[in-house]
N, C-alpha and C. Protein backbone atom coordinates (compact mmCIF):
# COMPACT_ATOMS: atom_id res chain seq x y z
N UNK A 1 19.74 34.65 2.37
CA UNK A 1 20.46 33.43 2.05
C UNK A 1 20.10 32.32 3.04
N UNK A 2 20.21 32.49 4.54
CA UNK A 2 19.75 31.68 5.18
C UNK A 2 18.46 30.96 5.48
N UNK A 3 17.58 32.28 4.48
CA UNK A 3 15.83 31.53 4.57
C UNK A 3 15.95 30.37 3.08
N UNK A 4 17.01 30.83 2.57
CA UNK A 4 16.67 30.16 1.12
C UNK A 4 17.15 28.83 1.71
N UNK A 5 18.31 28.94 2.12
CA UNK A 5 18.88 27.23 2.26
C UNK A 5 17.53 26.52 3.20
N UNK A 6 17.35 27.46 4.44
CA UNK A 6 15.77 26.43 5.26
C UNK A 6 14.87 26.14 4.02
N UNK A 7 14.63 26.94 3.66
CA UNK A 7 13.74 26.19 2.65
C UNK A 7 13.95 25.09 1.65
N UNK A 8 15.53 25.25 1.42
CA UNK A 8 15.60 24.15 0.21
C UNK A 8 15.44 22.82 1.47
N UNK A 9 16.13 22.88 2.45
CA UNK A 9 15.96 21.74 3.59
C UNK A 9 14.49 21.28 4.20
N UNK A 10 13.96 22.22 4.00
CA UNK A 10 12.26 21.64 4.34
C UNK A 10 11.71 20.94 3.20
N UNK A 11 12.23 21.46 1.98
CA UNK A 11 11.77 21.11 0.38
C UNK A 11 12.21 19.23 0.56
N UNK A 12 14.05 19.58 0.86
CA UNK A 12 14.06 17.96 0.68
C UNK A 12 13.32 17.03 1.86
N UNK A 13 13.25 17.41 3.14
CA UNK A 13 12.60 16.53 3.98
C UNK A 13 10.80 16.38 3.41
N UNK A 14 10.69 17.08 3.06
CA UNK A 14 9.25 17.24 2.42
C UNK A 14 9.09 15.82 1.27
N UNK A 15 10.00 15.94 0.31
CA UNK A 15 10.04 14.69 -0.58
C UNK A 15 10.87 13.94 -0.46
N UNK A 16 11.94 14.00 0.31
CA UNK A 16 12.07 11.94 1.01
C UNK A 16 10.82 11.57 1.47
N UNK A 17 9.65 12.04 2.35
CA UNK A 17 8.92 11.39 2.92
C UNK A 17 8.32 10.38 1.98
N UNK A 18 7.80 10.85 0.37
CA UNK A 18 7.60 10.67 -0.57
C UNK A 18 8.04 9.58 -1.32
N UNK A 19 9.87 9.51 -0.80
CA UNK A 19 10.41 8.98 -2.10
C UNK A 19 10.40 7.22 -2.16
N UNK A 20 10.41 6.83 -3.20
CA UNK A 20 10.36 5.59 -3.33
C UNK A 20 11.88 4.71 -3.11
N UNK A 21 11.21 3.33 -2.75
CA UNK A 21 12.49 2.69 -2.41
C UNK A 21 13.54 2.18 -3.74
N UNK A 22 14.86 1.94 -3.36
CA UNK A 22 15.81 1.88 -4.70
C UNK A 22 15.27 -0.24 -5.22
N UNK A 23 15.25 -0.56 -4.09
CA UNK A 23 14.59 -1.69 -4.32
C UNK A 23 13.67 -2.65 -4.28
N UNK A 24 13.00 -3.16 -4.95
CA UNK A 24 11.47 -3.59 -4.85
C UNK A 24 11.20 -4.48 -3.58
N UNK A 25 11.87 -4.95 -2.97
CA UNK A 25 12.21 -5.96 -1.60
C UNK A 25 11.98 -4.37 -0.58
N UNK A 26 12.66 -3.71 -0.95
CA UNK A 26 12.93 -2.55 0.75
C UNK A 26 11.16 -2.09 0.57
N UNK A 27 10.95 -1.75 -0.66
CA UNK A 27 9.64 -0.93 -0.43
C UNK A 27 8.59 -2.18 0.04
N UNK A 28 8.20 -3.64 0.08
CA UNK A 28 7.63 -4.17 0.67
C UNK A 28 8.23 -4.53 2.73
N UNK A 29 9.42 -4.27 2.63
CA UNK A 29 9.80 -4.80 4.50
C UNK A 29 9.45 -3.05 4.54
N UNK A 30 9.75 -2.18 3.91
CA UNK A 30 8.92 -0.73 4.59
C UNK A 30 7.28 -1.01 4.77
N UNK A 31 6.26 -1.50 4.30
CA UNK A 31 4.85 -1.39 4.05
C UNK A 31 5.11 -2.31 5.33
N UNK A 32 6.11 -3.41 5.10
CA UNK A 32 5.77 -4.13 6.93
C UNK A 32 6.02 -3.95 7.74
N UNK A 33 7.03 -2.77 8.16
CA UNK A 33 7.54 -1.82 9.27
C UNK A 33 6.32 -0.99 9.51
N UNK A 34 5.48 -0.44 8.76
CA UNK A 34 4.54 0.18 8.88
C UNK A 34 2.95 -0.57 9.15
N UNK A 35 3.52 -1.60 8.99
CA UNK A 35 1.96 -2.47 9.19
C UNK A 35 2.35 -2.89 10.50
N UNK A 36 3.46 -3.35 11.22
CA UNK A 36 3.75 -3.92 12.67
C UNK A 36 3.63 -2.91 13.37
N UNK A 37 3.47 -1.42 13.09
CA UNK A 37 3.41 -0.26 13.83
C UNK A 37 1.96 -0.24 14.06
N UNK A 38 1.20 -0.16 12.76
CA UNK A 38 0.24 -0.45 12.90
C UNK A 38 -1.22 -1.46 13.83
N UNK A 39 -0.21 -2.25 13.71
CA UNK A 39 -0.96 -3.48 14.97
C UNK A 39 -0.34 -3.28 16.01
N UNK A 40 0.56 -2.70 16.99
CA UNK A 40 1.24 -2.43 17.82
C UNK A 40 0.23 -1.32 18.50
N UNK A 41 -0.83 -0.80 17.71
CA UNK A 41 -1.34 0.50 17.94
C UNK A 41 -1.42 1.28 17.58
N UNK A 42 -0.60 2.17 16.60
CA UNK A 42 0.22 3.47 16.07
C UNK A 42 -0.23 3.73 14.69
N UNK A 43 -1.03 4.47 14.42
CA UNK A 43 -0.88 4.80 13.16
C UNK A 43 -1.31 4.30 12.43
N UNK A 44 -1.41 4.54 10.81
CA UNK A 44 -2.55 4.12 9.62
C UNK A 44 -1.74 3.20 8.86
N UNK A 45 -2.52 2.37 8.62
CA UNK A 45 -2.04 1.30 7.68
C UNK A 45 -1.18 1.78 6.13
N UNK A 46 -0.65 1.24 6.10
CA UNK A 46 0.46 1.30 4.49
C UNK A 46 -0.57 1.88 3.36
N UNK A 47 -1.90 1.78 3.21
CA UNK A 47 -2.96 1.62 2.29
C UNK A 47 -3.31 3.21 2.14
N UNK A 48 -3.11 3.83 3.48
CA UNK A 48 -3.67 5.07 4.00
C UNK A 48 -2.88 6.27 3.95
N UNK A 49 -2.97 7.27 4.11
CA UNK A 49 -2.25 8.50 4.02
C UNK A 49 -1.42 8.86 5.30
N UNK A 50 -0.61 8.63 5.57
CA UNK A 50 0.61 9.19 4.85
C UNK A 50 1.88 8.70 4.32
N UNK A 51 1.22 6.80 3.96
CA UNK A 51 2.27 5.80 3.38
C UNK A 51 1.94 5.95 1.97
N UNK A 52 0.57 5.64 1.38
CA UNK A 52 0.19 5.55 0.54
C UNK A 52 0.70 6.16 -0.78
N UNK A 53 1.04 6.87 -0.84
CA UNK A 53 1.77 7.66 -2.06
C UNK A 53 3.19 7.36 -2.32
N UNK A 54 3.88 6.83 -1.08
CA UNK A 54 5.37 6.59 -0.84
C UNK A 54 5.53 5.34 -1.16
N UNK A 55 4.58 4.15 -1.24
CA UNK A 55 4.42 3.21 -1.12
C UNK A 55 3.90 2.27 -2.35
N UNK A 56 3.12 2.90 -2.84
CA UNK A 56 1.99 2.46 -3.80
C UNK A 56 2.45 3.39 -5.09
N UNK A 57 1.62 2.06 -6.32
CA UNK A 57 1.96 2.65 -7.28
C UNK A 57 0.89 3.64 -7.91
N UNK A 58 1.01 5.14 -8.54
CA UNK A 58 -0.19 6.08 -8.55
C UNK A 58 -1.33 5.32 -8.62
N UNK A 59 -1.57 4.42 -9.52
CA UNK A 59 -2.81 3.79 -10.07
C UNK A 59 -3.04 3.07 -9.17
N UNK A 60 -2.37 2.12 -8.10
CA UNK A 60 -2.87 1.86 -6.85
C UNK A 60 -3.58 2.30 -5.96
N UNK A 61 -2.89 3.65 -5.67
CA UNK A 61 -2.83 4.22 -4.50
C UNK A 61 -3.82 5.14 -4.67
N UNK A 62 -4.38 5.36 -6.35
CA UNK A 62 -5.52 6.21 -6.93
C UNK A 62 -6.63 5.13 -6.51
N UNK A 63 -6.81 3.55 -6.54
CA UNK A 63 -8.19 3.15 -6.34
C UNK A 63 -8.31 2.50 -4.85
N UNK A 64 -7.14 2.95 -3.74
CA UNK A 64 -7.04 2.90 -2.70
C UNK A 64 -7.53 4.06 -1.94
N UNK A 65 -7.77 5.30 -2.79
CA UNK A 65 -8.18 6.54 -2.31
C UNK A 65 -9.43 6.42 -2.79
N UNK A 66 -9.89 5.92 -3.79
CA UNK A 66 -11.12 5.72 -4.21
C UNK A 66 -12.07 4.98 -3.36
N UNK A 67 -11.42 4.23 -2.88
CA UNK A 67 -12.33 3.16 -1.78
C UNK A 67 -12.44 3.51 -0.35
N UNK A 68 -11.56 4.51 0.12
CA UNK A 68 -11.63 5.53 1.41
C UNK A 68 -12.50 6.19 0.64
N UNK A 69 -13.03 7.44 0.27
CA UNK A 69 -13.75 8.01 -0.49
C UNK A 69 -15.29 7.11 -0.32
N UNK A 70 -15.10 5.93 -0.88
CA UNK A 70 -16.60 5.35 -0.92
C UNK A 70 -16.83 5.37 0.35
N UNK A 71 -16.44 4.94 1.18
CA UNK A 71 -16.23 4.51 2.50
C UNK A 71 -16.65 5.65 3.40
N UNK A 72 -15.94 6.72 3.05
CA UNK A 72 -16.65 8.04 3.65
C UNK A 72 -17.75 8.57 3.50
N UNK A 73 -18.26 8.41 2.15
CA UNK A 73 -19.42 9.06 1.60
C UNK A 73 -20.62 8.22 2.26
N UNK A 74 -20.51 6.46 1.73
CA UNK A 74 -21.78 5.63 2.00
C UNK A 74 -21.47 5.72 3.58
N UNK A 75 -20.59 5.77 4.23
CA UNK A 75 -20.36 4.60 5.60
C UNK A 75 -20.04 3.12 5.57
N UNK A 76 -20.43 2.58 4.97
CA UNK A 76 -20.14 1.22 4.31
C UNK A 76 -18.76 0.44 4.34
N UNK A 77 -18.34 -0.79 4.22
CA UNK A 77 -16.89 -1.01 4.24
C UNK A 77 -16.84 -0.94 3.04
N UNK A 78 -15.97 -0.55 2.31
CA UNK A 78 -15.36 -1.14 0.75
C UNK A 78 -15.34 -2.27 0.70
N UNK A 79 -13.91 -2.03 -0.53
CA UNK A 79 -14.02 -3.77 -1.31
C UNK A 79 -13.18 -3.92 -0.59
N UNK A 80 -12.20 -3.56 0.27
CA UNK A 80 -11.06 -4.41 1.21
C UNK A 80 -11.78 -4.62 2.39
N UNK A 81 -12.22 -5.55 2.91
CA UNK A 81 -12.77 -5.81 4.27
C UNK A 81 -11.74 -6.15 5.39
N UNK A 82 -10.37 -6.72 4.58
CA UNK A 82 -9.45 -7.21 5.33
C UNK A 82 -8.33 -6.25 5.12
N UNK A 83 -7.08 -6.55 6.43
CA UNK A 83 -5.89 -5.87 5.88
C UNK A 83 -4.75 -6.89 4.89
N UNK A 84 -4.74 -6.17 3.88
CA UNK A 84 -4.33 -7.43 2.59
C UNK A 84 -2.82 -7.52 2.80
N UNK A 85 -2.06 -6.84 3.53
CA UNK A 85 -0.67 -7.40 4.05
C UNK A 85 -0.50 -8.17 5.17
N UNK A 86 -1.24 -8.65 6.11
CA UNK A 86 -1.65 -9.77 6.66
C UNK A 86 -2.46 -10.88 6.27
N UNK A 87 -3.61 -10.39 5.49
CA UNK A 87 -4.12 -11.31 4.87
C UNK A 87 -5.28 -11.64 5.97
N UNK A 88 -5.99 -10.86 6.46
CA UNK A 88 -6.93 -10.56 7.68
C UNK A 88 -7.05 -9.54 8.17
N UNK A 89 -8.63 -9.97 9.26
CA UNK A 89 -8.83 -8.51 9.79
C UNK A 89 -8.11 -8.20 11.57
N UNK A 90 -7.31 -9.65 11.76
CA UNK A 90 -6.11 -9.81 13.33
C UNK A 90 -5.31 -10.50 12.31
N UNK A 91 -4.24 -10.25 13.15
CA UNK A 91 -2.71 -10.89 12.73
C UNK A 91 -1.71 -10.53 13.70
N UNK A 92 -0.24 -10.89 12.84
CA UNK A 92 0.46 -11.28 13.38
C UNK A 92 1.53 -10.77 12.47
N UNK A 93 2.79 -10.36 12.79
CA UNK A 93 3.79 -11.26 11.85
C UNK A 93 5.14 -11.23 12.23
N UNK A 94 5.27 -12.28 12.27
CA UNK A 94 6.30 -13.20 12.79
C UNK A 94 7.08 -13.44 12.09
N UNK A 95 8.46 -13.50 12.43
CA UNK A 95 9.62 -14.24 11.19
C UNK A 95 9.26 -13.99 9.74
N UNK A 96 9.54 -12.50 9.67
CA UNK A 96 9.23 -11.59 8.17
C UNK A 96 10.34 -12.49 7.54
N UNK A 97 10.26 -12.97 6.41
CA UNK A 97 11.20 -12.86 5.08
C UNK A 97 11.10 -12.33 3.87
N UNK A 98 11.20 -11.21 3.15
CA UNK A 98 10.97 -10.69 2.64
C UNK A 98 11.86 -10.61 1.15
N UNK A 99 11.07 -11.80 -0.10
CA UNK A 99 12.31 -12.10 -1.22
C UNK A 99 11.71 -11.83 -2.31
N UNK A 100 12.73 -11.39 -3.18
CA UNK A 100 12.47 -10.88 -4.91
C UNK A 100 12.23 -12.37 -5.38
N UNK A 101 10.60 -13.10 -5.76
CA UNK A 101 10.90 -13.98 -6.14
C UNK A 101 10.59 -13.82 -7.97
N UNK A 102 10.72 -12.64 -8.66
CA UNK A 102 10.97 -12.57 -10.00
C UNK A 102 11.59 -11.20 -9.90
N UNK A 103 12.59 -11.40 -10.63
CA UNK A 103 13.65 -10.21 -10.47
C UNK A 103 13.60 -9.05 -11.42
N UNK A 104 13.85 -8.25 -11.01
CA UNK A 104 13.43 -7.15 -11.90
C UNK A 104 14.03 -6.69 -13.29
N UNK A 105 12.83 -6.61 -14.52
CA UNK A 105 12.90 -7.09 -15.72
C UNK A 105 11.75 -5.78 -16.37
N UNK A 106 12.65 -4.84 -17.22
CA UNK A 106 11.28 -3.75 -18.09
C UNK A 106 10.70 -2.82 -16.84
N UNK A 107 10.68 -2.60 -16.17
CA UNK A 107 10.28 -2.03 -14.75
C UNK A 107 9.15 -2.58 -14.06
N UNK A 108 9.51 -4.22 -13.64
CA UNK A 108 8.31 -4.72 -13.09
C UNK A 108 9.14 -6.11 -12.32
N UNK A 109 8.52 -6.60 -11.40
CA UNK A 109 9.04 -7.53 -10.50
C UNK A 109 8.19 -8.13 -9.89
N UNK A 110 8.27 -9.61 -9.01
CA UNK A 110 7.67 -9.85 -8.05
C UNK A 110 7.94 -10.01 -6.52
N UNK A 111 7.74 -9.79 -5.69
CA UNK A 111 8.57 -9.73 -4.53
C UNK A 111 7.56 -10.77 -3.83
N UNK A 112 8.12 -11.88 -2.72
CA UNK A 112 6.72 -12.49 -1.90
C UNK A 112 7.16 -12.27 -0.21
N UNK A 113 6.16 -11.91 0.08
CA UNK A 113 6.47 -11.51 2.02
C UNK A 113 6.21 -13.05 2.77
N UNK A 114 6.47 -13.79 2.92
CA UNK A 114 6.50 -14.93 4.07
C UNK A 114 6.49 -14.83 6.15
N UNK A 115 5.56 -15.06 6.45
CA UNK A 115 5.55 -14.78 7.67
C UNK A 115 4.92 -15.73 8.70
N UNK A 116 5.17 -15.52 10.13
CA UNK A 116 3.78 -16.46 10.45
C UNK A 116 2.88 -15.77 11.29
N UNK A 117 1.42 -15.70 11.25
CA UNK A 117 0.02 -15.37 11.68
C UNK A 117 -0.15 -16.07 12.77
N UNK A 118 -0.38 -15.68 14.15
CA UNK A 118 -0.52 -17.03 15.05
C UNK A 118 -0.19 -18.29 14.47
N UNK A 119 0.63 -17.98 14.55
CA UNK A 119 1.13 -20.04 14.19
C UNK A 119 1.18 -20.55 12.96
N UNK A 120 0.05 -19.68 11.43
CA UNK A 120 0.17 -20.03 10.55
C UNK A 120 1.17 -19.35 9.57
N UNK A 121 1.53 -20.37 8.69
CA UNK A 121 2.32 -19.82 7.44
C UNK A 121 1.74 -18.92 6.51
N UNK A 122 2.47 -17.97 6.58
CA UNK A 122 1.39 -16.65 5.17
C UNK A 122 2.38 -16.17 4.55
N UNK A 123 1.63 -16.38 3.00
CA UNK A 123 2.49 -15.88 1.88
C UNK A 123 1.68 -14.50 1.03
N UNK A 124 2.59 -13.54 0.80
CA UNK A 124 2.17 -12.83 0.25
C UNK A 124 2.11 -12.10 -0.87
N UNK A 125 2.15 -12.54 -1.96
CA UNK A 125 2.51 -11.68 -3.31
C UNK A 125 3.02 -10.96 -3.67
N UNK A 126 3.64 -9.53 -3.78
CA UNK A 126 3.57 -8.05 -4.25
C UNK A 126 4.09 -7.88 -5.87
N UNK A 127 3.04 -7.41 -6.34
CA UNK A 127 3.82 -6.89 -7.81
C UNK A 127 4.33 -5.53 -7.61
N UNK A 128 5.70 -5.54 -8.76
CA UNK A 128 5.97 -4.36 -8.05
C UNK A 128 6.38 -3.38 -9.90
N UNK A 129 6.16 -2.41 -9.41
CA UNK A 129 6.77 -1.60 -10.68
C UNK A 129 7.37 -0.44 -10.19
N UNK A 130 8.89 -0.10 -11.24
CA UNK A 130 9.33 0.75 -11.04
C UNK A 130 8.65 2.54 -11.34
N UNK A 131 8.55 2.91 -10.70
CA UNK A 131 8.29 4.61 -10.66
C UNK A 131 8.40 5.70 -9.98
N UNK A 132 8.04 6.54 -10.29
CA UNK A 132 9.44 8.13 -9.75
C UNK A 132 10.20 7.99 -9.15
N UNK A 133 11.19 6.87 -9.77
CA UNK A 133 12.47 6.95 -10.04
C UNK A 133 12.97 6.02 -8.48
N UNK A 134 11.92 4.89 -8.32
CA UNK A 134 12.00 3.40 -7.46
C UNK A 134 10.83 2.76 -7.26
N UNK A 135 10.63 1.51 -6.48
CA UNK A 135 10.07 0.61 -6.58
C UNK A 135 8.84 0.78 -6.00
N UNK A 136 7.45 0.70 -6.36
CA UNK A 136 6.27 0.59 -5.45
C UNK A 136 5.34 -0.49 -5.69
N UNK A 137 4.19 -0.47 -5.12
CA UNK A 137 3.73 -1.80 -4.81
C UNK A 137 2.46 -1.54 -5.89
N UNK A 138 2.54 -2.59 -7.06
CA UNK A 138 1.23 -1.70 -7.72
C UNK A 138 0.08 -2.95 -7.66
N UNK A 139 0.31 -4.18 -6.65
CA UNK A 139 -0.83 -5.02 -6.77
C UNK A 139 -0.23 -6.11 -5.37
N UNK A 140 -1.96 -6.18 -4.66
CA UNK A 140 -1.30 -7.30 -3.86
C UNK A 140 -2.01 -8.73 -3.93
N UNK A 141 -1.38 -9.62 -4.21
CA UNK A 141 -2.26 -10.85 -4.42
C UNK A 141 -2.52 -10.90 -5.95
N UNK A 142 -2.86 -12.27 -6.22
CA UNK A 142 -2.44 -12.78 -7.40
C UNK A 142 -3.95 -12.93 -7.83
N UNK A 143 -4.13 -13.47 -9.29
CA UNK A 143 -6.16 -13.89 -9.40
C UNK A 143 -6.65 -13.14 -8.83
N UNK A 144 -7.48 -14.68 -8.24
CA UNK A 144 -9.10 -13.99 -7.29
C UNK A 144 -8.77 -13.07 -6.16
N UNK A 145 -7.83 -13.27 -5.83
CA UNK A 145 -7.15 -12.84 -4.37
C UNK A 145 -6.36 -11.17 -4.18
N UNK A 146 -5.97 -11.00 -5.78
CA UNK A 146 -5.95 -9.76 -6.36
C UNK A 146 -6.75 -8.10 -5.98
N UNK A 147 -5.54 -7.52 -5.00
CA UNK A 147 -6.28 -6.38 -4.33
C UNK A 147 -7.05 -5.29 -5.58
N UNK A 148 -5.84 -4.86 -6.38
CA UNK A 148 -6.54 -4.13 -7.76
C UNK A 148 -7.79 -4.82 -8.39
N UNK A 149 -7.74 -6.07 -8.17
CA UNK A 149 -8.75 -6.42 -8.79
C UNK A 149 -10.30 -6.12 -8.23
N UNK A 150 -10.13 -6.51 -6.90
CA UNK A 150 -10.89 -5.99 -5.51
C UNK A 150 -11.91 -4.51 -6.14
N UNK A 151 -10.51 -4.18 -5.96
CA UNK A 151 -10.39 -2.39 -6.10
C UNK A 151 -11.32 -1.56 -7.17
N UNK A 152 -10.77 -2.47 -8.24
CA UNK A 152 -11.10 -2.02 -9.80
C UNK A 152 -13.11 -2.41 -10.07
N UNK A 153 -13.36 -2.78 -8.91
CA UNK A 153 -15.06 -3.72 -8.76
C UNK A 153 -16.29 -2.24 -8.65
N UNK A 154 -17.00 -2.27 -9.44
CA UNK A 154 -17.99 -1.31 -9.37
C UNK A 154 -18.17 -0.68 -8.26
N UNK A 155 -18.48 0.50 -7.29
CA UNK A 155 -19.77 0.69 -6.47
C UNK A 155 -21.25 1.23 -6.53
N UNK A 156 -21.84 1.11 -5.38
CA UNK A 156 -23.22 1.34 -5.44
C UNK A 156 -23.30 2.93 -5.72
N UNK A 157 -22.64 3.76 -5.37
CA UNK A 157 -22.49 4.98 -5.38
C UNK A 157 -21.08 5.77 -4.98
N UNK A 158 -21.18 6.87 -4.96
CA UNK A 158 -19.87 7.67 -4.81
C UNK A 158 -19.74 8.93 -5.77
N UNK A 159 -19.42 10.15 -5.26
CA UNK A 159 -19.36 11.70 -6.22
C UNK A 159 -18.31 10.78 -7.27
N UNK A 160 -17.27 10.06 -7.06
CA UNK A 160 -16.72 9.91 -8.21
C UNK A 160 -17.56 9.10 -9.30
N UNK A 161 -18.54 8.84 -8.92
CA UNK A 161 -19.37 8.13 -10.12
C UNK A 161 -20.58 8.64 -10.54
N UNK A 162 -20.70 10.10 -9.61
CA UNK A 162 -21.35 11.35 -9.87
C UNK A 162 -22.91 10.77 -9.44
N UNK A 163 -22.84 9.63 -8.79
CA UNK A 163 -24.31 9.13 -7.80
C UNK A 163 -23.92 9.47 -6.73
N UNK A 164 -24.54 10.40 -5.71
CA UNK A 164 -24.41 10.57 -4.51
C UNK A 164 -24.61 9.44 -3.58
N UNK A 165 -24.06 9.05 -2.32
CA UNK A 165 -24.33 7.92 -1.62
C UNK A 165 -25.48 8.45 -0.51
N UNK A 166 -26.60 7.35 -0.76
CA UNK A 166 -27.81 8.45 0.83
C UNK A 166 -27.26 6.94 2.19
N UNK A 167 -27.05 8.30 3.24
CA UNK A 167 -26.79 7.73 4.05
C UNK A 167 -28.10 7.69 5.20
């Protein structure tokens, strides 16, 4: 009896790590709790494993693994050269505000992060959609500026495109 309950207790700490936020605002000030950790020193960016799944929406977080993957195979940078929650490859962020500026409607929203970068004003997009059962981030940046879009861009090679990369 007592191994069963440890286990159901490892089971749930196992998938909170996982679980998504109840609101589309918390799951972007989480990706920036984790990105100020990040520049502080500590740990992998929101993009990376072991945010990435908690964070991101599958289909995100599927061509965010895709582009680590390229990245490993060629050596090469991917299509993100920058970190796209700063909006660069140094930053800053300063005086987070973090607002639902289209409210959530069909399971989809927009949230925008506002901050300042050394001194400058930065705005940041997030689309957000609801899934397993809360909010994740399934796009950052709008248009041209559009990380999925980034993302979704051919490569030269990669096993997932069944061309090996020669390094």
């Amino acid at each position: 009896m007592r191994s069963a309950l440890m286990l159901a207790g490892l089971m749930l700490v196992s998938m909170a790590g996982h679980a998504a936020e109840p609101t589309p605002d918390a799951t972007v000030r989480k990706a920036y709790a984790v990105t100020q950790k990040t520049l502080d020193g500590g740990g992998e960016p929101p993009w990376r494993p072991p945010h990435r799944d908690a964070l991101m929406s599958k289909s995100l977080a599927a061509l965010f693994a895709r582009d680590d993957r390229y990245q490993d195979e060629s050596g090469d940078i991917g299509h993100i050269g920058a970190d796209p929650f700063i909006q660069g490859q140094d930053g800053e962020v300063k005086n987070l505000k973090v607002t639902v500026t289209q409210a959530p409607a069909a399971g989809k929203a927009l949230v925008t992060a506002s901050f300042r970068s050394f001194g400058k004003a930065m705005s940041v997009p997030f689309r957000m959609v609801e899934e397993g059962g809360g909010w994740r981030i399934d796009d950052i940046g709008v248009g041209k500026n559009s990380v999925r879009r980034d993302l979704s861009q051919p490569y030269d090679c990669g096993s997932f495109m069944g061309k090996p990369c020669k390094r």
